[in-house]
Protein backbone atom coordinates (compact mmCIF):
# COMPACT_ATOMS: atom_id res chain seq x y z
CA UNK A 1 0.00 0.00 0.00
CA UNK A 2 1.21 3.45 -0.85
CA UNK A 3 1.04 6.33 1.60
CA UNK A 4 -1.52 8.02 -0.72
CA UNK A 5 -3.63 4.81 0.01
CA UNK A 6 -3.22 5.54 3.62
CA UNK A 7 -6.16 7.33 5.44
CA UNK A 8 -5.19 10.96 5.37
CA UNK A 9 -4.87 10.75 9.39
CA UNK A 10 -2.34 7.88 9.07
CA UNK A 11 -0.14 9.59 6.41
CA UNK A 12 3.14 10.79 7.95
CA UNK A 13 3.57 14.42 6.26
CA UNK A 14 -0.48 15.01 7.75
CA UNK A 15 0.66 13.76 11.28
CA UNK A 16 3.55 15.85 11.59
CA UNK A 17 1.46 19.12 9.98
CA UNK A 18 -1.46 18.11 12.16
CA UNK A 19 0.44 16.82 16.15
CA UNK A 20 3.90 17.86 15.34
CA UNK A 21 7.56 15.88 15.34
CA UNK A 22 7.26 14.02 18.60
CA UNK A 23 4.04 12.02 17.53
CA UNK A 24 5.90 10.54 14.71
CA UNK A 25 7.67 7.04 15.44
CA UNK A 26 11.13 6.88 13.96
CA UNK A 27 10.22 5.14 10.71
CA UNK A 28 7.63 7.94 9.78
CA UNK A 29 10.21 10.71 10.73
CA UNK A 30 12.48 8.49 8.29
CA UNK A 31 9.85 8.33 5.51
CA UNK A 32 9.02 12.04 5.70
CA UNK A 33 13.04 12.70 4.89
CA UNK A 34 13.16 10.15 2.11
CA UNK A 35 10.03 11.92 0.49
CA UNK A 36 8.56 9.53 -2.14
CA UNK A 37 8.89 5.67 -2.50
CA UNK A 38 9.34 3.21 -5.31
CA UNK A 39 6.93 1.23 -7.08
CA UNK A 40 7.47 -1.31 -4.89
CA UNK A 41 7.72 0.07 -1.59
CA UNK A 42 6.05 3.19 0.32
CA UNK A 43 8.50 5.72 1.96
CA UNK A 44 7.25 4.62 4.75
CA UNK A 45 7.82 1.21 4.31
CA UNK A 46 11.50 2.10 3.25
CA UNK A 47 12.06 3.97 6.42
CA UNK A 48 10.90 0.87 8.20
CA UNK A 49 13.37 -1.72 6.48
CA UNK A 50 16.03 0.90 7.38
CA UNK A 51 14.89 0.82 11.15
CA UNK A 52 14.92 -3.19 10.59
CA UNK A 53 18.27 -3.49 8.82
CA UNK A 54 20.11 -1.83 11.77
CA UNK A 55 18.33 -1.96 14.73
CA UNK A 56 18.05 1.72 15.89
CA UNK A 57 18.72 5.37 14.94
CA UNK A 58 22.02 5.46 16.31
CA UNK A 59 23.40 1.90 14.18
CA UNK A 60 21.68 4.23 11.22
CA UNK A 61 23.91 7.33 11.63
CA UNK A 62 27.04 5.54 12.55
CA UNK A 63 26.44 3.08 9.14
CA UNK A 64 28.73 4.63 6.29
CA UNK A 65 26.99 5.90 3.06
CA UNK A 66 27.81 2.11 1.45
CA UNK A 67 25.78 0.28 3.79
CA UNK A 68 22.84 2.11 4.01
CA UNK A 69 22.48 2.02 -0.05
CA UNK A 70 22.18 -1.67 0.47
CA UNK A 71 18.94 -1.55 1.79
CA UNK A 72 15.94 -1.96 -0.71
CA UNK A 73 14.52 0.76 -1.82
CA UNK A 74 17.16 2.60 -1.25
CA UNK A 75 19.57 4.82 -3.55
CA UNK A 76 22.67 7.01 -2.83
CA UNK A 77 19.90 10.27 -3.06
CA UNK A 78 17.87 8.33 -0.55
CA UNK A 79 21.15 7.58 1.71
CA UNK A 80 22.08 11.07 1.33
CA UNK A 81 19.23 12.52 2.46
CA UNK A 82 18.67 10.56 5.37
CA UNK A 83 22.19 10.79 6.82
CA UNK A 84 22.06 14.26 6.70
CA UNK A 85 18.73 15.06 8.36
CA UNK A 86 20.50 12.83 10.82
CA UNK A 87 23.83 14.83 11.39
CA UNK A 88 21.19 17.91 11.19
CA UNK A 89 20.21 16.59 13.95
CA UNK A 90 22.99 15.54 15.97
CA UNK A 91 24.07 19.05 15.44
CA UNK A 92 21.42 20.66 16.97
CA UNK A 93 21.46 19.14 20.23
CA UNK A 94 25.44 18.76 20.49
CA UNK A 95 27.14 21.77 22.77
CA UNK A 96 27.73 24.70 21.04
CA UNK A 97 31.92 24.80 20.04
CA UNK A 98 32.95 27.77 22.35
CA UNK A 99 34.02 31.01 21.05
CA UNK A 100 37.25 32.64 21.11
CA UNK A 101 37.70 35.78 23.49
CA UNK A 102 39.73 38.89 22.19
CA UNK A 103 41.15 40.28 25.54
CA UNK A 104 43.95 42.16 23.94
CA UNK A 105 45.06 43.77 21.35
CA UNK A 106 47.50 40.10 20.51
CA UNK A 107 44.70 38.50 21.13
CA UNK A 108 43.12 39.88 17.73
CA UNK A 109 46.09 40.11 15.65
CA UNK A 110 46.79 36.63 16.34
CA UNK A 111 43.36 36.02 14.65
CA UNK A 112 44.06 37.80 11.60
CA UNK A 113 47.96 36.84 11.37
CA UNK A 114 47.06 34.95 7.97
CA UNK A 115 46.47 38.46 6.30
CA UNK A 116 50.03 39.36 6.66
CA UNK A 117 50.93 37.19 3.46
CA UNK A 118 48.18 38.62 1.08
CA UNK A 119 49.67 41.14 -2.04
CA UNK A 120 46.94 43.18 -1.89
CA UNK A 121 45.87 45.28 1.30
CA UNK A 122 42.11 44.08 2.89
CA UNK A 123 39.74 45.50 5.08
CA UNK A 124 38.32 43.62 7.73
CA UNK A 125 36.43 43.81 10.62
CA UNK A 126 36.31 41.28 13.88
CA UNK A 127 32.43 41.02 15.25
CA UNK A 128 32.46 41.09 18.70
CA UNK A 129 29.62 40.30 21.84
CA UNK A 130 29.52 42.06 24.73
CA UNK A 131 31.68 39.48 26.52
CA UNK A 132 34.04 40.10 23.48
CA UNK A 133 33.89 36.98 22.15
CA UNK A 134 34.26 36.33 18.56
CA UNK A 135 31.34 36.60 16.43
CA UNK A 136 32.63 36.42 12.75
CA UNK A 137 35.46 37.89 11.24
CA UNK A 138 33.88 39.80 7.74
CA UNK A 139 35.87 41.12 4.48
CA UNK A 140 34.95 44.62 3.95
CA UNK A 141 36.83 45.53 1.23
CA UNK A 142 39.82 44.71 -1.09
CA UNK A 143 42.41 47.32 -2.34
CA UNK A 144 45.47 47.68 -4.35
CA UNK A 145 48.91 47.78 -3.17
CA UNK A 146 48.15 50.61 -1.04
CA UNK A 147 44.79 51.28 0.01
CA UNK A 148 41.76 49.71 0.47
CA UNK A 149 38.62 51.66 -0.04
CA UNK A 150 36.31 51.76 3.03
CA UNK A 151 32.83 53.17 3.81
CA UNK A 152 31.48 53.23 6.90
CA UNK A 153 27.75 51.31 6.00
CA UNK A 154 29.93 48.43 4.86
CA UNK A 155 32.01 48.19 8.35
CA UNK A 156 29.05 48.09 9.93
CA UNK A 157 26.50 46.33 8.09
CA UNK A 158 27.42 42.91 9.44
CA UNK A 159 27.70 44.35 12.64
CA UNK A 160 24.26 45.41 12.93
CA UNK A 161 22.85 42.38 11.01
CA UNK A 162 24.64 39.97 13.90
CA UNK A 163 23.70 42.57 17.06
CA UNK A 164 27.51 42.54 17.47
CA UNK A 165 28.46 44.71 20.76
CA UNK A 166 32.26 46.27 19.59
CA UNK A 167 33.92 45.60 16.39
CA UNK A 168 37.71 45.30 15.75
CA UNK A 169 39.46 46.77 12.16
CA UNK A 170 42.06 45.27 10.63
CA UNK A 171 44.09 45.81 7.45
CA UNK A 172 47.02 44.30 6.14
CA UNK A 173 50.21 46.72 4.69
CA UNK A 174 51.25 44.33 1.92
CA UNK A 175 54.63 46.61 2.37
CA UNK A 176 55.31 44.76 5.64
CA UNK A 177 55.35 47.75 7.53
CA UNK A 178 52.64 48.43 9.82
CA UNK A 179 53.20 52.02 10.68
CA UNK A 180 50.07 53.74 10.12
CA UNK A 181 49.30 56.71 7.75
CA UNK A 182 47.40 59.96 8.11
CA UNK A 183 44.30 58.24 6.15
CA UNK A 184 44.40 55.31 8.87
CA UNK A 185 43.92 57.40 11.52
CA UNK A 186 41.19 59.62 9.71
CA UNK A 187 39.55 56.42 8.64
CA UNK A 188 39.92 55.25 12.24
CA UNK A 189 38.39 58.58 13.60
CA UNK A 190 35.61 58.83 11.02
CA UNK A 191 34.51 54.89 11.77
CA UNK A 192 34.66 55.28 15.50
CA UNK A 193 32.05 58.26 15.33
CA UNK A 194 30.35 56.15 12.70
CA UNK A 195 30.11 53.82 15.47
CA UNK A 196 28.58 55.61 18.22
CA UNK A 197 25.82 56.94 15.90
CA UNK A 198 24.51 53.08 15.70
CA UNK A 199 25.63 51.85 18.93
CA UNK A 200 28.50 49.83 17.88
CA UNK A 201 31.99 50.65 19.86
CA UNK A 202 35.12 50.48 17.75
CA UNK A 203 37.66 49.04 19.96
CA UNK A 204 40.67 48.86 18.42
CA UNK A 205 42.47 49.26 14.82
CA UNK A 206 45.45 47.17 13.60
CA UNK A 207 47.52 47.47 10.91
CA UNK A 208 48.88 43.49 9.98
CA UNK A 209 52.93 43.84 8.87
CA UNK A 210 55.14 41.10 7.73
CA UNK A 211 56.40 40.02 11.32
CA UNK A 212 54.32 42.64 13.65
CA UNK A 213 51.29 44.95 13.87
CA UNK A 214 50.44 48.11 15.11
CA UNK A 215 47.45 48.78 16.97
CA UNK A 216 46.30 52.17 16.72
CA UNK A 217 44.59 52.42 20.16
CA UNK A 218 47.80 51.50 21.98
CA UNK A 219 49.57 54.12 20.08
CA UNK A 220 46.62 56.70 21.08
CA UNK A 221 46.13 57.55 16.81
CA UNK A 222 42.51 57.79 16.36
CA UNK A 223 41.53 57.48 19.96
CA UNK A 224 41.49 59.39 22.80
């Protein structure tokens, strides 16, 4: 018997719409992944000979991709689809990775060492909570040899689309030397008032050289 030979009541899509996830036993959650069976067998019937083959959820998700393609009625699409629903949802109940904490100037230089080999200087911009852990790191904008052009709606729109508390700049001198110029610390100035117009605190700037950085707040350019 199909599923569309089912009473409506008994079909799994209706239960879930109709008494939600929990309700559903394991082989209707499986045939609701695997979407539509063969001629020969129902989804849900496939999502029952999965159950069968290896004896619980947990033999399913461990089984590699190989094995679970030798059950009948089921493909690599199939396999693929129900493995993943499965990690989906191993991944929303496993803890949360923690985040990395910028506590010093280091701290966020170290983050963005990587930039000091690029041969073209970038604009970037560390997203910070208000326990100033990281949030994402964001390009902003790519340059030439010797500038990068910035605008202050692009430091900040990821900012304010992730509620981030402080932001971090950071651009790379592909000249090695991190000594900043008269347009970094005008930049610097003009973002950090851009900042406290929407709420956003710009902590720090650093300038990425070959072997060191500068930070811009330590060296009181473009703060007070």
């Amino acid at each position: 018997m199909s599923i569309k030979q089912l009473p409506t009541e008994l079909r799994p899509r209706e239960r879930l719409r109709a008494r939600g996830a929990d309700a559903l036993s394991p082989a209707e959650l499986l045939a609701v992944v695997i979407g539509t069976g063969t001629r020969a067998a129902s989804a849900l019937e496939i999502g029952t000979r999965l159950l069968r083959h290896f004896g619980s959820l947990p033999s399913l998700a461990a089984a590699p991709l190989e094995e679970v393609t030798t059950v009948a009625g089921v493909g690599e699409v199939r396999a693929l689809q129900v493995l993943a629903a499965i990690e989906l949802g191993r991944r929303v109940v496993e803890p949360a990775p923690a985040r990395r904490v910028v506590r010093s100037a280091a701290d966020a230089a170290a983050v963005c060492a990587p930039m000091r080999r690029l041969d073209r200087e970038h604009f970037r911009v560390i997203l910070l909570n208000t326990r100033h852990e990281i949030l994402d790191v964001v390009d902003v904008s790519v340059g030439g040899l010797a500038s990068a052009p910035v605008h202050p709606r692009e430091v900040f729109k990821d900012a304010i689309r992730r509620s981030a508390a402080a932001v971090i700049l950071v651009h790379n001198h592909p000249s090695g030397h991190p000594e900043p110029s008269r347009d970094d610390v005008l930049i610097t100035e003009q973002l950090r008032a851009a900042g406290h117009l929407v709420g956003i605190e710009v902590l720090d700037h650093l300038i990425i050289g070959e072997r060191t950085f500068t930070s811009l707040r330590e060296q009181r350019q473009g703060f007070p």
